[in-house]
PDB file of N, CA and C in Angstrom:
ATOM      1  N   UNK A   1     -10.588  -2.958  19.759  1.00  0.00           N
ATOM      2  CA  UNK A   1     -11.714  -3.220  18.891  1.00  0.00           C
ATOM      3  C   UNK A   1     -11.708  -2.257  17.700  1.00  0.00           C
ATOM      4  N   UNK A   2     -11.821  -1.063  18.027  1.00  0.00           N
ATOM      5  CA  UNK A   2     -11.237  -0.031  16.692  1.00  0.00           C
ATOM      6  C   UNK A   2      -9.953  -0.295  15.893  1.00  0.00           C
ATOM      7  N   UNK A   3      -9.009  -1.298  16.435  1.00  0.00           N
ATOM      8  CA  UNK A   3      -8.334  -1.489  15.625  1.00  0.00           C
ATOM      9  C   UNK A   3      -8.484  -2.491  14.253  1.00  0.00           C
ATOM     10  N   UNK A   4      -9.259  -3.385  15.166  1.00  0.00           N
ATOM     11  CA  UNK A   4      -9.732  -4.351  13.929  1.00  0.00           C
ATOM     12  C   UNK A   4     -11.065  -4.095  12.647  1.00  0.00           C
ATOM     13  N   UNK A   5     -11.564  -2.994  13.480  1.00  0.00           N
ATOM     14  CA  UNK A   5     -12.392  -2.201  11.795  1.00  0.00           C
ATOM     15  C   UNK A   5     -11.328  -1.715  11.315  1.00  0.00           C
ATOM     16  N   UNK A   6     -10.372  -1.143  11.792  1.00  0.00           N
ATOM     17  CA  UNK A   6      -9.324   0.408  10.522  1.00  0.00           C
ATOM     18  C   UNK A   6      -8.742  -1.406  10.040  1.00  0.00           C
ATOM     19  N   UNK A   7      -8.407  -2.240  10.364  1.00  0.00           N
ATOM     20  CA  UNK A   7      -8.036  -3.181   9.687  1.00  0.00           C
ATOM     21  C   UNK A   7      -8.625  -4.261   8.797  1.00  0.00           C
ATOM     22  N   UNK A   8      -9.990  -4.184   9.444  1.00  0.00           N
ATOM     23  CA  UNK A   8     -11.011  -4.728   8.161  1.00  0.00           C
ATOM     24  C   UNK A   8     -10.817  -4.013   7.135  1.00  0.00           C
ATOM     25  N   UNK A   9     -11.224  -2.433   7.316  1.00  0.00           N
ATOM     26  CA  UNK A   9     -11.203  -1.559   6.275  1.00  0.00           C
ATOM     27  C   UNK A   9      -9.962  -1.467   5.426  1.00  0.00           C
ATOM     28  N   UNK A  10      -9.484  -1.237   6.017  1.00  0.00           N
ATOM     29  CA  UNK A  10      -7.829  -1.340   5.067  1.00  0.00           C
ATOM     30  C   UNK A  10      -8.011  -2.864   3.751  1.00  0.00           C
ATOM     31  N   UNK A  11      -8.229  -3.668   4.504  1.00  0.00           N
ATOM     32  CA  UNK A  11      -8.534  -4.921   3.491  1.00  0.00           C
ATOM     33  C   UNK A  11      -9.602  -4.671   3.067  1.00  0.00           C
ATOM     34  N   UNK A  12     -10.993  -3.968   2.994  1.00  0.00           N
ATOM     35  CA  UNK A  12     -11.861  -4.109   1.552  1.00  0.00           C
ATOM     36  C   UNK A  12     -11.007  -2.741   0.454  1.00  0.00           C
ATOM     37  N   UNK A  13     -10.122  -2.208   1.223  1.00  0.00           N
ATOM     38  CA  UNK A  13      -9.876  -0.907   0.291  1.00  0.00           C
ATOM     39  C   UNK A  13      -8.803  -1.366  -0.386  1.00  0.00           C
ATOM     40  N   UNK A  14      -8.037  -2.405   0.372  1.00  0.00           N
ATOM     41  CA  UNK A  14      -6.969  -3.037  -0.785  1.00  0.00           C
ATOM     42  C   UNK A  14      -7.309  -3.940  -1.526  1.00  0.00           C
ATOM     43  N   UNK A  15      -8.447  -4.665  -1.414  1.00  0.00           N
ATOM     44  CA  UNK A  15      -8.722  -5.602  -2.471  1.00  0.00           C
ATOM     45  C   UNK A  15     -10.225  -4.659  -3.382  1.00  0.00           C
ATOM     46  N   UNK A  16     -10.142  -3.675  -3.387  1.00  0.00           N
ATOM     47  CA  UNK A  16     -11.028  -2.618  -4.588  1.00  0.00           C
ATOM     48  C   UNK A  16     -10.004  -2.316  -4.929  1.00  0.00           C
ATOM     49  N   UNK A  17      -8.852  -1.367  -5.125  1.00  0.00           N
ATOM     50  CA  UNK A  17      -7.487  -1.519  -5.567  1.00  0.00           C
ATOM     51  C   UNK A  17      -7.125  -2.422  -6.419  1.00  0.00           C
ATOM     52  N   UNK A  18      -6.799  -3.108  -5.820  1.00  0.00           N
ATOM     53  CA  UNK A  18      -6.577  -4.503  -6.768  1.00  0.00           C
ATOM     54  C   UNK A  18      -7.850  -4.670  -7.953  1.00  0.00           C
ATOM     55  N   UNK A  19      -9.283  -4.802  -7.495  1.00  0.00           N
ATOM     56  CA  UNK A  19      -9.654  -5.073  -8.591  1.00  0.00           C
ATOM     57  C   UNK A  19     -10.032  -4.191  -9.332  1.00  0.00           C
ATOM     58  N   UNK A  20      -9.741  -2.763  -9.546  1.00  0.00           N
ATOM     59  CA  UNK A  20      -9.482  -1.438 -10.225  1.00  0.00           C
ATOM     60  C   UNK A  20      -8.370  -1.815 -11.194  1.00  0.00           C
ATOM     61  N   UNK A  21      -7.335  -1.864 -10.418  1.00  0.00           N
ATOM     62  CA  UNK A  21      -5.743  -2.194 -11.228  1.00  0.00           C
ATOM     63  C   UNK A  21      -5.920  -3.438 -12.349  1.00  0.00           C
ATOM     64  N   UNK A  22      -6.519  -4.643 -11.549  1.00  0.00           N
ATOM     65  CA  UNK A  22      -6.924  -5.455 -13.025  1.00  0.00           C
ATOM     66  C   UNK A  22      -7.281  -4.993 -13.793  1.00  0.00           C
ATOM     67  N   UNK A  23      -8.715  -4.643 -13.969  1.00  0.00           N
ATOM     68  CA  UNK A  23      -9.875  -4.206 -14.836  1.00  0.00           C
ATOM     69  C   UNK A  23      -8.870  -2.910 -15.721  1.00  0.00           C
ATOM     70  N   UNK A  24      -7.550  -2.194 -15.211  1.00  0.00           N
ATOM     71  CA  UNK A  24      -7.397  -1.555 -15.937  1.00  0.00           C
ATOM     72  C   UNK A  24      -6.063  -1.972 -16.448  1.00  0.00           C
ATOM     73  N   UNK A  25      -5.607  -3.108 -16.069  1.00  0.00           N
ATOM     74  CA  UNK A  25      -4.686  -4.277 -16.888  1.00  0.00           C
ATOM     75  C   UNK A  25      -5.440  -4.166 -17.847  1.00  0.00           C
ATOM     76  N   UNK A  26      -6.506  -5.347 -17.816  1.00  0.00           N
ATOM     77  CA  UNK A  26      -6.847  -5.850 -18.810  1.00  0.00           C
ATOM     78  C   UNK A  26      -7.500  -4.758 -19.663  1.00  0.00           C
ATOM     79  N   UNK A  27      -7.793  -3.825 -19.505  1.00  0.00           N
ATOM     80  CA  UNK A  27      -8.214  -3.247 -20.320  1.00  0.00           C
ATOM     81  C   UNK A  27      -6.927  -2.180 -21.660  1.00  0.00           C
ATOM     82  N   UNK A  28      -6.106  -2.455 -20.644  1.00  0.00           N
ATOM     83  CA  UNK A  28      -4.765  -1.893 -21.520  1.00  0.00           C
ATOM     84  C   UNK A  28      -4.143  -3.014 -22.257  1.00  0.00           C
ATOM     85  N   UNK A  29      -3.979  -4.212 -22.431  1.00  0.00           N
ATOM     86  CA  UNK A  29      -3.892  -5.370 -22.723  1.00  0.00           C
ATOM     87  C   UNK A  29      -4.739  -5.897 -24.169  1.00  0.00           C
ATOM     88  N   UNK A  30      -6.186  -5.352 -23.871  1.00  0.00           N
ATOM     89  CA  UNK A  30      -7.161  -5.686 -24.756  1.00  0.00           C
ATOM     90  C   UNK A  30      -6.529  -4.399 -25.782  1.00  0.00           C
ATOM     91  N   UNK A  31      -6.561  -3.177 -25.299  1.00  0.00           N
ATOM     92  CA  UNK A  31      -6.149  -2.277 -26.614  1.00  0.00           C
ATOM     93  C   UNK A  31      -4.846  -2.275 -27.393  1.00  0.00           C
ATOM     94  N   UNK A  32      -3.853  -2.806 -26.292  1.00  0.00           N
ATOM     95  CA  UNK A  32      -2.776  -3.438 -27.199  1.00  0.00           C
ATOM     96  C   UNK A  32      -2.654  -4.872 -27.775  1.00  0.00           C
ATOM     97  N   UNK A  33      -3.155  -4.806 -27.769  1.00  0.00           N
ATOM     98  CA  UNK A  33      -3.784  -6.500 -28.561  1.00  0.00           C
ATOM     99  C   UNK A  33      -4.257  -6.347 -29.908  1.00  0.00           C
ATOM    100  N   UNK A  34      -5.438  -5.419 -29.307  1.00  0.00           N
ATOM    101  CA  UNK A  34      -5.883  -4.876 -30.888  1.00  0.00           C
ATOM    102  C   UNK A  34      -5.681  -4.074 -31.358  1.00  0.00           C
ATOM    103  N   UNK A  35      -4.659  -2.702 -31.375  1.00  0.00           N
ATOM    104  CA  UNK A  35      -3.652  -2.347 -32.001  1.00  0.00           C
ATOM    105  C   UNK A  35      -2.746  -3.101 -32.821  1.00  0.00           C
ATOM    106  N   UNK A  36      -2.511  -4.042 -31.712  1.00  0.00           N
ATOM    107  CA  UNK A  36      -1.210  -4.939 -32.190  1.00  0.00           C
ATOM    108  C   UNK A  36      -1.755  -6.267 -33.823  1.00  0.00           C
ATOM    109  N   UNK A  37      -2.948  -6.345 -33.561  1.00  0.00           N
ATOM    110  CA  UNK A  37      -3.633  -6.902 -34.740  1.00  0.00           C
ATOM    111  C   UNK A  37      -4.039  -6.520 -35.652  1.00  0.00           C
ATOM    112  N   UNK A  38      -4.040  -5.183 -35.627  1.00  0.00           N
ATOM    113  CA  UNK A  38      -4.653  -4.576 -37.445  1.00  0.00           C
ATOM    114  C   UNK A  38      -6.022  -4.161 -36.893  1.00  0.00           C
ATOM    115  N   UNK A  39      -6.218  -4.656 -35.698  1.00  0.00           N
ATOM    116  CA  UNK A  39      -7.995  -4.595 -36.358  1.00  0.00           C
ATOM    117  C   UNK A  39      -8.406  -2.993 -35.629  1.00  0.00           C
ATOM    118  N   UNK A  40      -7.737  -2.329 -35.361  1.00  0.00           N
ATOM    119  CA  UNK A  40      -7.774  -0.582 -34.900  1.00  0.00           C
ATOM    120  C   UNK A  40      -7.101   0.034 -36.025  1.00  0.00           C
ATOM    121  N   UNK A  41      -7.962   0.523 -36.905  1.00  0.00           N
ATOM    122  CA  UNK A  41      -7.319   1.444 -37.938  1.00  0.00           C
ATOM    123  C   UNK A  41      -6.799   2.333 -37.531  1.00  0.00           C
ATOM    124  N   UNK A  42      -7.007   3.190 -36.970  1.00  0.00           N
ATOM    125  CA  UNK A  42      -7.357   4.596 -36.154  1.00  0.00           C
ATOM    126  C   UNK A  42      -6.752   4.309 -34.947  1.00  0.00           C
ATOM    127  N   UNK A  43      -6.256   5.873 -34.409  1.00  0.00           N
ATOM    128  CA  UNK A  43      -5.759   5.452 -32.807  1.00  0.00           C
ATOM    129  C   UNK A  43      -6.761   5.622 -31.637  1.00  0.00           C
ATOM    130  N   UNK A  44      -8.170   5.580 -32.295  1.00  0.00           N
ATOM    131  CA  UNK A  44      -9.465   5.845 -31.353  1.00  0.00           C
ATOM    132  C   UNK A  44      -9.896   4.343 -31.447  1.00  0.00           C
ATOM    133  N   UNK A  45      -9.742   4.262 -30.385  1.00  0.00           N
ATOM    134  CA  UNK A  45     -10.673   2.685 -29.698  1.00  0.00           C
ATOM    135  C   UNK A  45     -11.816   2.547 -30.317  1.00  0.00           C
ATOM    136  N   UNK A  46     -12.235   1.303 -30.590  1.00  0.00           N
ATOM    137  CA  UNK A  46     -13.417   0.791 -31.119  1.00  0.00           C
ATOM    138  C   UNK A  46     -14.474   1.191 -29.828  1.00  0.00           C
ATOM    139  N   UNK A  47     -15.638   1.410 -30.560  1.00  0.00           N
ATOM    140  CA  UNK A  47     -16.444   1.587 -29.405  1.00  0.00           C
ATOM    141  C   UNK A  47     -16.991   0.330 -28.652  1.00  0.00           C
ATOM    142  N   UNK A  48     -16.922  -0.959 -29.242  1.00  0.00           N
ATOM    143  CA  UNK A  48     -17.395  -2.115 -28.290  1.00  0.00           C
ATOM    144  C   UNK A  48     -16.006  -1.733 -26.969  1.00  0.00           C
ATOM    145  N   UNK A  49     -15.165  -1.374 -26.942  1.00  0.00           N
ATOM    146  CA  UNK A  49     -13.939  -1.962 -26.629  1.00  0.00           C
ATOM    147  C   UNK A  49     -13.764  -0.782 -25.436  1.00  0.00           C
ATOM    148  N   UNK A  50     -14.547   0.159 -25.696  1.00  0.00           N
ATOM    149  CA  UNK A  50     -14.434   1.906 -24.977  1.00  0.00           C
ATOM    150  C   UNK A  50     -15.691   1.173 -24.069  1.00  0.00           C
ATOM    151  N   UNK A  51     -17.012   0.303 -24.095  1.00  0.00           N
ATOM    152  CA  UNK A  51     -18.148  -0.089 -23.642  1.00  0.00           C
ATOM    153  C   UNK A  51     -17.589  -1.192 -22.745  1.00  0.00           C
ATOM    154  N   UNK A  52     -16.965  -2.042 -23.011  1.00  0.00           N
ATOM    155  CA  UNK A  52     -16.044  -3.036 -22.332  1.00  0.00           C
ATOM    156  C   UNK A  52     -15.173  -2.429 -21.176  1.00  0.00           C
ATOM    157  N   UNK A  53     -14.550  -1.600 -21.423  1.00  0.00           N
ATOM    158  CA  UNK A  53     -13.966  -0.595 -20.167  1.00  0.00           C
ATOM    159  C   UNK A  53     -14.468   0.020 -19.284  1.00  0.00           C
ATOM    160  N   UNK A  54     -15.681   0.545 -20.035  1.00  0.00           N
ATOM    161  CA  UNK A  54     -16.489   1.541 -19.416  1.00  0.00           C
ATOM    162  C   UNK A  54     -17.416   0.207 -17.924  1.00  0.00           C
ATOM    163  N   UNK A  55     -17.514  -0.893 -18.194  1.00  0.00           N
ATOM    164  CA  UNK A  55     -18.220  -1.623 -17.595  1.00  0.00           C
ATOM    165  C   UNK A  55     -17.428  -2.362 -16.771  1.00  0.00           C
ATOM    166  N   UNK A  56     -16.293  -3.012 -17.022  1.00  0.00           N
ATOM    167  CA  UNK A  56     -15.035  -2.965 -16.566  1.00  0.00           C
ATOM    168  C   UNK A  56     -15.061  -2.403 -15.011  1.00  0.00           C
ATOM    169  N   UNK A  57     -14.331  -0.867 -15.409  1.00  0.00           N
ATOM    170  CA  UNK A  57     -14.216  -0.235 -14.358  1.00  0.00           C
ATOM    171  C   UNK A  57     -15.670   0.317 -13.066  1.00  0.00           C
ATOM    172  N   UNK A  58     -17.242   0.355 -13.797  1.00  0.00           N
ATOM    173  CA  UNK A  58     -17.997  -0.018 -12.901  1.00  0.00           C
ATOM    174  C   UNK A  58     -18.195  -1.255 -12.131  1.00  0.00           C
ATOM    175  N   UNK A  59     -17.848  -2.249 -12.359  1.00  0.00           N
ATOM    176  CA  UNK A  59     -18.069  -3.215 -11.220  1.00  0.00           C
ATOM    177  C   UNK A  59     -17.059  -3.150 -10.608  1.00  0.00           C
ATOM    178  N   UNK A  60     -15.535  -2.969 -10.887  1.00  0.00           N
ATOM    179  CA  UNK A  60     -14.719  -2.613 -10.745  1.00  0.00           C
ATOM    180  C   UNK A  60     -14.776  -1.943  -9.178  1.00  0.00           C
ATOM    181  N   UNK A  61     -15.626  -0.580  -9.382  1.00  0.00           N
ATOM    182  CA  UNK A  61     -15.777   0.357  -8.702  1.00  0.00           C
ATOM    183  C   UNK A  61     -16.532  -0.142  -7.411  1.00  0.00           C
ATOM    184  N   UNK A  62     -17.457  -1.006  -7.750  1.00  0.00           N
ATOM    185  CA  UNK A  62     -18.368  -2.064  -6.524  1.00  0.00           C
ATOM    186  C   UNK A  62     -19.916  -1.849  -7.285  1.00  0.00           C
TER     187      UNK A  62
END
């Protein structure tokens, strides 16, 4: 019976993982995107785009 919690657990901790690792795909994705478009003058992130991450990685987080 203890084996199948350490094995539940193992699966909610690998799928928060996973959706950490997206959220910080896409969030590396979105800044090379817009690098890659002109529209980042500067090598400092737009702040919608720093707010987008920032929210990102809280739900992210649970």
């Amino acid at each position: 019976m203890n084996t199948s919690i350490t094995t539940d657990h193992a699966h909610v901790v690998i799928a928060e993982r996973l959706r950490r690792a997206e959220a910080d795909r896409v969030v590396r994705e979105l800044r090379r995107t817009t690098v890659d478009a002109g529209a980042a003058t500067s090598a400092r992130q737009p702040s919608w785009l720093a707010r987008w991450a920032r929210r990102a990685r809280l739900q992210a987080a649970g």
